[in-house]
Protein backbone atom coordinates (compact mmCIF):
# COMPACT_ATOMS: atom_id res chain seq x y z
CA UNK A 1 4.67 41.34 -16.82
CA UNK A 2 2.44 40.85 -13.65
CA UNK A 3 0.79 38.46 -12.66
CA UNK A 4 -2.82 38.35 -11.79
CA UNK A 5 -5.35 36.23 -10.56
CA UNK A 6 -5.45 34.05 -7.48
CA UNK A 7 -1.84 33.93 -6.75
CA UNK A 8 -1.67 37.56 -6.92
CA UNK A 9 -2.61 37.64 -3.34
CA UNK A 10 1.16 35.59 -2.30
CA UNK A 11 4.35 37.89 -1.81
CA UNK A 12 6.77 37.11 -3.58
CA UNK A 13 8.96 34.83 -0.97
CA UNK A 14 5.28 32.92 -0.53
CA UNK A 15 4.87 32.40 -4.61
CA UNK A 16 8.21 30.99 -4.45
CA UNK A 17 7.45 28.65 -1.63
CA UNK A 18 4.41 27.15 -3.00
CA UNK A 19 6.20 27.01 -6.44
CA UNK A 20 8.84 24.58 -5.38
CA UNK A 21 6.03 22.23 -2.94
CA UNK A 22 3.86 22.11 -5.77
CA UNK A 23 6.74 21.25 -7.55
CA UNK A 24 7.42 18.40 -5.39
CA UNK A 25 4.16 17.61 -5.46
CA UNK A 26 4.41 16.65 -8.88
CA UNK A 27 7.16 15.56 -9.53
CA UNK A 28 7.82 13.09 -6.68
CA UNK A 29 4.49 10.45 -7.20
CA UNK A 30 5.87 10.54 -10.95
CA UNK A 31 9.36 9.17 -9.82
CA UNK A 32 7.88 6.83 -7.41
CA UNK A 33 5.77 5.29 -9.64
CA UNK A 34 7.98 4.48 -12.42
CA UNK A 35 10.64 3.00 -9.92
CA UNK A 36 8.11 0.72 -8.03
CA UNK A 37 6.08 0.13 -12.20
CA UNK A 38 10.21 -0.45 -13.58
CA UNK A 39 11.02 -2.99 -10.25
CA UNK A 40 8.12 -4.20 -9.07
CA UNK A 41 5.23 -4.22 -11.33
CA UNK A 42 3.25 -1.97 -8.76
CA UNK A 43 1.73 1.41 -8.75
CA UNK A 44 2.84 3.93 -5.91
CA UNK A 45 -0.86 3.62 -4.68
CA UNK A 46 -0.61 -0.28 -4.84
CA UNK A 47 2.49 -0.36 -2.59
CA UNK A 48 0.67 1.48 -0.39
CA UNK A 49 -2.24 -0.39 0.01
CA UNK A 50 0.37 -3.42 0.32
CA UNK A 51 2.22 -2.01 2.68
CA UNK A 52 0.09 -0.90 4.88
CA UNK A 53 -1.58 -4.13 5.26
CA UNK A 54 1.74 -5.29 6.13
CA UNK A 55 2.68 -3.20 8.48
CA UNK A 56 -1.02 -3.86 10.54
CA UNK A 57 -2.08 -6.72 12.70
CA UNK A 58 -2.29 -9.86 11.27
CA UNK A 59 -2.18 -8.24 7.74
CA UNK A 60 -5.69 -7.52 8.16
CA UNK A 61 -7.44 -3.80 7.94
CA UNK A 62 -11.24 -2.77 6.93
CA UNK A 63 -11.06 -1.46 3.60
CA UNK A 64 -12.58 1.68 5.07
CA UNK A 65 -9.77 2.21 7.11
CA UNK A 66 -7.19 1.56 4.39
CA UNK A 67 -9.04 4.11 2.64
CA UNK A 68 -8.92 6.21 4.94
CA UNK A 69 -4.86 5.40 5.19
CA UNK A 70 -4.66 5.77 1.36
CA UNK A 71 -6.54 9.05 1.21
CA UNK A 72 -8.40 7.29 -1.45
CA UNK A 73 -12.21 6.89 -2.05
CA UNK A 74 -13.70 3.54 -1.26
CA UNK A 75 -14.31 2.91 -5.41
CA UNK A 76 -10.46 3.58 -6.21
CA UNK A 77 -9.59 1.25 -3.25
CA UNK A 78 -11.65 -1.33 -4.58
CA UNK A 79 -10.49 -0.85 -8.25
CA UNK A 80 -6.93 -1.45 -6.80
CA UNK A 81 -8.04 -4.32 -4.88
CA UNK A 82 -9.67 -5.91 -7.55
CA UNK A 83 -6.02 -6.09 -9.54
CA UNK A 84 -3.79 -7.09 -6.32
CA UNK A 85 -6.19 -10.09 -5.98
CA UNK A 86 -5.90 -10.63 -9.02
CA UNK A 87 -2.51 -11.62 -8.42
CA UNK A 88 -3.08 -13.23 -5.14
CA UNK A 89 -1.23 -10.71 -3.43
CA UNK A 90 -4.48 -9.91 -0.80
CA UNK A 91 -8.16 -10.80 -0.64
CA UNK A 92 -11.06 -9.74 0.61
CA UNK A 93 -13.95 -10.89 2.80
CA UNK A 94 -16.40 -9.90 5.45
CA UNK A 95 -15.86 -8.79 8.67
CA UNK A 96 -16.45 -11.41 10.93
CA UNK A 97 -17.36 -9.20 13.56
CA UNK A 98 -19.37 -6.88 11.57
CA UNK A 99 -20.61 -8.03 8.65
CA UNK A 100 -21.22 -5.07 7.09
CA UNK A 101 -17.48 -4.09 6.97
CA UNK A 102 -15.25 -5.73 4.90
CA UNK A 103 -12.19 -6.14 5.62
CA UNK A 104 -8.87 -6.55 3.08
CA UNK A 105 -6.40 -9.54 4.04
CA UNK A 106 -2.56 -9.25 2.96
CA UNK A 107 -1.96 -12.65 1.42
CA UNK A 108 1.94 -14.84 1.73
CA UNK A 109 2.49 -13.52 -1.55
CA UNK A 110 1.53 -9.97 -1.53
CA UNK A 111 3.76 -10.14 1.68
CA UNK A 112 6.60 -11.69 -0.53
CA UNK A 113 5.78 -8.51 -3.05
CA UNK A 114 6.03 -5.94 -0.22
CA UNK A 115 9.60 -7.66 1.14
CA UNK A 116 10.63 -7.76 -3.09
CA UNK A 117 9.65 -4.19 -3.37
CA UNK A 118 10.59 -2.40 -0.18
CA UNK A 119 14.49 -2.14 -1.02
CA UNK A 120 14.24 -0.56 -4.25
CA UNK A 121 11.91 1.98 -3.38
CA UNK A 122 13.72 2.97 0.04
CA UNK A 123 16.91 3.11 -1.95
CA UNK A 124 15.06 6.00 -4.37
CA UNK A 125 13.09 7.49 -1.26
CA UNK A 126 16.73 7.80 0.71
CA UNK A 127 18.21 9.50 -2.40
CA UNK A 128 15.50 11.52 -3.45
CA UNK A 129 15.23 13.05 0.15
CA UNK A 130 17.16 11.94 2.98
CA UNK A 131 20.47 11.94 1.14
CA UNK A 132 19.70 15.76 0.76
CA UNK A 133 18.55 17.14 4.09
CA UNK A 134 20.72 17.34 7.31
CA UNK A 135 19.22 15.10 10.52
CA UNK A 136 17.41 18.77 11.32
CA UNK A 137 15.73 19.24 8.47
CA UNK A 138 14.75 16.15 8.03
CA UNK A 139 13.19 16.60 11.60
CA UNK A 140 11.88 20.05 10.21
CA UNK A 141 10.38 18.09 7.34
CA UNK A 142 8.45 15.93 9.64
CA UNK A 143 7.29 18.39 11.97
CA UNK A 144 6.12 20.89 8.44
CA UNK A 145 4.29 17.66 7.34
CA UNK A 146 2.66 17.15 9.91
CA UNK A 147 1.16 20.81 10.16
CA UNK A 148 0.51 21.27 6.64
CA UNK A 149 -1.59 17.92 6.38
CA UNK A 150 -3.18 18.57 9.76
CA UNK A 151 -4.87 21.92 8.67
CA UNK A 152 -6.26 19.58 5.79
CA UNK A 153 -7.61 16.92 7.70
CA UNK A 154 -7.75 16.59 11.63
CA UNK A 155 -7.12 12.84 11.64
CA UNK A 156 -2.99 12.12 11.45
CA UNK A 157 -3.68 9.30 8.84
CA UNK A 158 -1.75 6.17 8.40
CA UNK A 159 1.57 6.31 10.52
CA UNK A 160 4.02 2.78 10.52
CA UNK A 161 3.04 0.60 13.90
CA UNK A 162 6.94 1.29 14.65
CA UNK A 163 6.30 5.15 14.36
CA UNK A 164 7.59 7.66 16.97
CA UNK A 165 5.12 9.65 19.14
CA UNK A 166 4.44 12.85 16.98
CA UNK A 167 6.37 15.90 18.41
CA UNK A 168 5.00 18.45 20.12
C-alpha cells in the first residue's frame, strides 16, 4: 500500500524522521505530566510557569512575558494562575511601573513547591534523555533544538538565567 496525501511529498528517510519527533512529541509531555501530577500535584505547564518565576529576578515576571516563556496564550496563563494562587504558590498584581501590565509574583511557598518538585522531575528528565545520548549528542540535541524552534519563532524563548551563550 502507498501512501498518499501530505506526507507523500517526504522520502522515505524524512517520513521516518518526523515519525519518531512526532513521536517524541507525544509521548514525552504525557510522561512528564504524570510524574510531576503522581509527585507533585502539578501539571507539566504549572511547573513551568513555577519555575520560571523562580529562576527570574526577584521571582517576579509580567504575565506577558511568562506567556511568552510558556508558549501559552495569555487566557491559558491566567487559567493556570488562577489555580497556583489558589494554593498560594504565586500571586498576581499590577505593575508598579506600568500599570497596565501585570505582573505574576512567585510566592515562599510556590518556591518551596518548585525546590519539592525539581528532583523528581530531573531524575525522569535525566533518564528519559540524558542517560541515553553521548555528551555529543546531547550537544547535537541542543544545537537541532535550537534550529528547529528558531524557524518557528525568531525569539529564543525562555532560557535558565544560568544558561550558556547559544552556539554558533
Amino acid at each position: 500500500m502507498t501512501h498518499s496525501g501530505v506526507l507523500a511529498e517526504l522520502t522515505p528517510e524524512e517520513l521516518e524522521t518526523w515519525a519518531g519527533l512526532a513521536t517524541l512529541l507525544e509521548w514525552l509531555p504525557t510522561a512528564l505530566d504524570a510524574q510531576l501530577q503522581r509527585d507533585a500535584q502539578l501539571t507539566h505547564f504549572e511547573y513551568g510557569v513555577l519555575y520560571a518565576l523562580a529562576d527570574a529576578p526577584g521571582g517576579t515576571l509580567r504575565m506577558s512575558v511568562l506567556a511568552s516563556y510558556a508558549n501559552s496564550s495569555l487566557s491559558r496563563l491566567s487559567r493556570a494562575a488562577t489555580r497556583l494562587e489558589s494554593r498560594d504558590w504565586m500571586r498576581r498584581e499590577p505593575d508598579p511601573a506600568d500599570g497596565r501590565f501585570t505582573l505574576a509574583i512567585l510566592t515562599d511557598l510556590g518556591r518551596q513547591k518548585v525546590a519539592e518538585a525539581a528532583p523528581g522531575h530531573a531524575a525522569l528528565v535525566r533518564r528519559l534523555i540524558f542517560e541515553r545520548l553521548t555528551s555529543a549528542q546531547q550537544q547535537q540535541l541542543r544545537d537541532i533544538s535550537r534550529r528547529i524552534a528558531g524557524g518557528i519563532r525568531p525569539d529564543e524563548g525562555w532560557a535558565p538565567a544560568t544558561a550558556s551563550a547559544p552556539s554558533a
